[in-house]
C-alpha atoms as a PDB file:
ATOM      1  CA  UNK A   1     102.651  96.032  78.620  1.00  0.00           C
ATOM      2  CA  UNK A   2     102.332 100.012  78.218  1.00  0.00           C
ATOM      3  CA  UNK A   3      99.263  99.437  76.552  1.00  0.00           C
ATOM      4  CA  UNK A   4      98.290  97.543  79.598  1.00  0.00           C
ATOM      5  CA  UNK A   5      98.793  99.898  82.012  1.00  0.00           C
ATOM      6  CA  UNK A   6      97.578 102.922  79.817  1.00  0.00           C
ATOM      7  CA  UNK A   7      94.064 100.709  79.994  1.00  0.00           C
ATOM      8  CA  UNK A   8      94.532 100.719  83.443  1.00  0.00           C
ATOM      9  CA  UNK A   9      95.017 104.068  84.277  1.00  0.00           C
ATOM     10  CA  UNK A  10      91.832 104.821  81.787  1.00  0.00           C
ATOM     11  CA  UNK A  11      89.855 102.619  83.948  1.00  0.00           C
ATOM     12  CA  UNK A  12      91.356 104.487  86.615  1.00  0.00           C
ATOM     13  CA  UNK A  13      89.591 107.672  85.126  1.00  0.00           C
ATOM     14  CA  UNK A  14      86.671 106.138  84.473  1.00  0.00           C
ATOM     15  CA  UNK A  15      86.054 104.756  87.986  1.00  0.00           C
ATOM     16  CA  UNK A  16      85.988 108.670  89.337  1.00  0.00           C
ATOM     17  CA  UNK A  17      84.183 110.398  87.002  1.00  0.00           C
ATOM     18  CA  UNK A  18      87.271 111.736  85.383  1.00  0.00           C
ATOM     19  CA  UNK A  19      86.193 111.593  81.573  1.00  0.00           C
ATOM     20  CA  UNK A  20      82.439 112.045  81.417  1.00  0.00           C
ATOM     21  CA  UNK A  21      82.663 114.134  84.309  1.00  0.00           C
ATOM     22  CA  UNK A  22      85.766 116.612  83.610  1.00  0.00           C
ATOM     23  CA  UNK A  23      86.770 118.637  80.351  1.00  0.00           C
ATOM     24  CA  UNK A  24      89.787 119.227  78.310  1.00  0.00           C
ATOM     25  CA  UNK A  25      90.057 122.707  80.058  1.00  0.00           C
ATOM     26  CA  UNK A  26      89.940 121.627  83.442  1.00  0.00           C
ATOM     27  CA  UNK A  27      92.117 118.441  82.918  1.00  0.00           C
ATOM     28  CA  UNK A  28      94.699 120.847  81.172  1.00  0.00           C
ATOM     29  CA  UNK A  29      95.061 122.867  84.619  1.00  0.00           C
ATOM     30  CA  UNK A  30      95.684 119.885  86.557  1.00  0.00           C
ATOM     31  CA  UNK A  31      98.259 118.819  83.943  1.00  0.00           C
ATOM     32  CA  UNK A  32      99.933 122.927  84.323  1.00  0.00           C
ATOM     33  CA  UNK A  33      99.563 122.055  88.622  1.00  0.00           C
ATOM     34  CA  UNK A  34     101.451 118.675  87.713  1.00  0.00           C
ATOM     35  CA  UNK A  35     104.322 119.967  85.348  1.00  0.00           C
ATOM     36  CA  UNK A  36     104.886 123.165  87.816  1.00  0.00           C
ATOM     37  CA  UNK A  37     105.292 119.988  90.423  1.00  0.00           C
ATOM     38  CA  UNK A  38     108.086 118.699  88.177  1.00  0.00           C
ATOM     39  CA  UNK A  39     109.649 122.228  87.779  1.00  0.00           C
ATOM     40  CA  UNK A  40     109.728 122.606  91.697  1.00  0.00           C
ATOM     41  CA  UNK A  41     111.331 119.192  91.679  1.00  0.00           C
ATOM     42  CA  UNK A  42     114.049 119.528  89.035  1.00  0.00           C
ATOM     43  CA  UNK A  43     115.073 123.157  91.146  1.00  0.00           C
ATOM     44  CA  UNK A  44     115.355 121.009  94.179  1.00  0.00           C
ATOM     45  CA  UNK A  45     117.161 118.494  93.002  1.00  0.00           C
ATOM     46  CA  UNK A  46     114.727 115.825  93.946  1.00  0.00           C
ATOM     47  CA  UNK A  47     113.496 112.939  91.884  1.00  0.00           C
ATOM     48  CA  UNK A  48     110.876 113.219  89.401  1.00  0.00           C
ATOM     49  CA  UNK A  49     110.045 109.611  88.789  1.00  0.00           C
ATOM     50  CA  UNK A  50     106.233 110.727  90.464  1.00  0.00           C
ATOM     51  CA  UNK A  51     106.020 114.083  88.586  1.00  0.00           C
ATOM     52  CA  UNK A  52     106.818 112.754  84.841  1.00  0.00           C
ATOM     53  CA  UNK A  53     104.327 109.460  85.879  1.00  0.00           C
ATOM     54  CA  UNK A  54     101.167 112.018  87.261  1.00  0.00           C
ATOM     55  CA  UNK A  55     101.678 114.581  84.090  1.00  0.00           C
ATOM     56  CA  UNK A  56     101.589 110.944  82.240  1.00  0.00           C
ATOM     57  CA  UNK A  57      98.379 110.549  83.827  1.00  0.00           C
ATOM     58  CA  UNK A  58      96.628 113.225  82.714  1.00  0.00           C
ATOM     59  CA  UNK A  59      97.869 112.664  79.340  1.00  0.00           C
ATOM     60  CA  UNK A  60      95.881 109.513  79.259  1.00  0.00           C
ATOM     61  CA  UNK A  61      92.833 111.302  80.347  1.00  0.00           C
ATOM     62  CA  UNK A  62      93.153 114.429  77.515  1.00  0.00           C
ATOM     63  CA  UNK A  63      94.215 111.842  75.180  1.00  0.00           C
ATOM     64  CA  UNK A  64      91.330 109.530  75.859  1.00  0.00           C
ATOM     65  CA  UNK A  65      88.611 112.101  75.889  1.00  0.00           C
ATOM     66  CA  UNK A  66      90.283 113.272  72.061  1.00  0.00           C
ATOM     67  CA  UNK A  67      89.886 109.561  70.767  1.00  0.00           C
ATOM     68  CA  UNK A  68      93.504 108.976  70.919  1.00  0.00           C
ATOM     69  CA  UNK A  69      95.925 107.257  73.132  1.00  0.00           C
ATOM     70  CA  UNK A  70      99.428 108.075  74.590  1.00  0.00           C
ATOM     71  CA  UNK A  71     101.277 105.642  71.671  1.00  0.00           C
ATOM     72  CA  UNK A  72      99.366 107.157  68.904  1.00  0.00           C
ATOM     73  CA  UNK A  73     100.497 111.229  70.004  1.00  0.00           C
ATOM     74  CA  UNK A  74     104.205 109.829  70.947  1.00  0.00           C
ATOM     75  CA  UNK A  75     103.996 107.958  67.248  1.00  0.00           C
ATOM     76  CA  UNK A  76     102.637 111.148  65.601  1.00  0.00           C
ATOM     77  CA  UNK A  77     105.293 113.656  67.427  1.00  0.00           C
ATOM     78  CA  UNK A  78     108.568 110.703  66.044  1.00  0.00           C
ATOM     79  CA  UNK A  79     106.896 110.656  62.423  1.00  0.00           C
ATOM     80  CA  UNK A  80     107.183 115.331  63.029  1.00  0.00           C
ATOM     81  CA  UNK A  81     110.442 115.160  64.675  1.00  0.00           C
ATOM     82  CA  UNK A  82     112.314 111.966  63.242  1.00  0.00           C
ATOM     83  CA  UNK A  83     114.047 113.968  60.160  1.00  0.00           C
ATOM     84  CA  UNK A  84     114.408 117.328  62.246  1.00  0.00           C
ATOM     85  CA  UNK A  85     117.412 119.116  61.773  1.00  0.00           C
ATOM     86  CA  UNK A  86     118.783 121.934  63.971  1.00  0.00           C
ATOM     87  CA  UNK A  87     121.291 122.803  67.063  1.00  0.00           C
ATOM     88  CA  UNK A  88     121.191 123.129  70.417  1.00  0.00           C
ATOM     89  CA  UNK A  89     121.414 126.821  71.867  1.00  0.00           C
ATOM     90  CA  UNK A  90     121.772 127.126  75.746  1.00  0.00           C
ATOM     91  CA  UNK A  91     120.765 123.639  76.232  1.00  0.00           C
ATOM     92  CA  UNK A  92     117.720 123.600  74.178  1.00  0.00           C
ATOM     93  CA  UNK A  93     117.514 122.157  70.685  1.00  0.00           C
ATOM     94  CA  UNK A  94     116.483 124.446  68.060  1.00  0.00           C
ATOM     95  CA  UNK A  95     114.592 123.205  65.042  1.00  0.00           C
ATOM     96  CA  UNK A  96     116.244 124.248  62.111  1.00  0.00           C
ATOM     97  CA  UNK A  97     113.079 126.476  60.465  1.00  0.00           C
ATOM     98  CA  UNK A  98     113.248 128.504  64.113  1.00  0.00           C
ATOM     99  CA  UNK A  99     116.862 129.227  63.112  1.00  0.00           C
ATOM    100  CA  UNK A 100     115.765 131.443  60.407  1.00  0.00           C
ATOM    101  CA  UNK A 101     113.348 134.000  62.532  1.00  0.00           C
END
């Protein structure tokens, strides 16, 4: 099913121009414009159901254009993060080698 509508959103892409015609540069500013989106949104207090799925979107895109799809970046950050040890500090968790410096 996620596959399914990762495809989709792909074609999506595709069907504007938004791979061939776009680069990793300018797709990464429209992914900053979309996560500043969710900032505004978390300040506020509104929902962010929209904001998470349109940074999703461009993920697809980058992702695409680097050979690589959402469920192979999200299975390469568990295998990096799985075994992680650390604490959290001010609401953020701090990977234990960060501890250190």
């Amino acid at each position: 099913m996620s596959n399914d509508i990762e495809n989709k959103i792909l074609q999506w892409h595709k069907d504007r121009n938004l791979i061939e015609g776009s680069t990793d540069s300018a797709q990464f500013e429209k992914l900053l414009e979309e996560v500043w989106e969710l900032e505004d949104n978390i300040e506020s207090c509104q929902p962010v159901i929209d904001d998470i799925g349109d940074i999703m979107v461009v993920l697809v895109n980058i992702a695409h254009r680097n050979k690589l799809t959402l469920w192979e970046c999200m299975y390469h950050a568990y295998q990096d993060i799985k075994d992680r040890k650390g604490r959290m500090i001010n609401g953020i968790f701090v990977k234990e080698s960060d501890l250190d410096n």
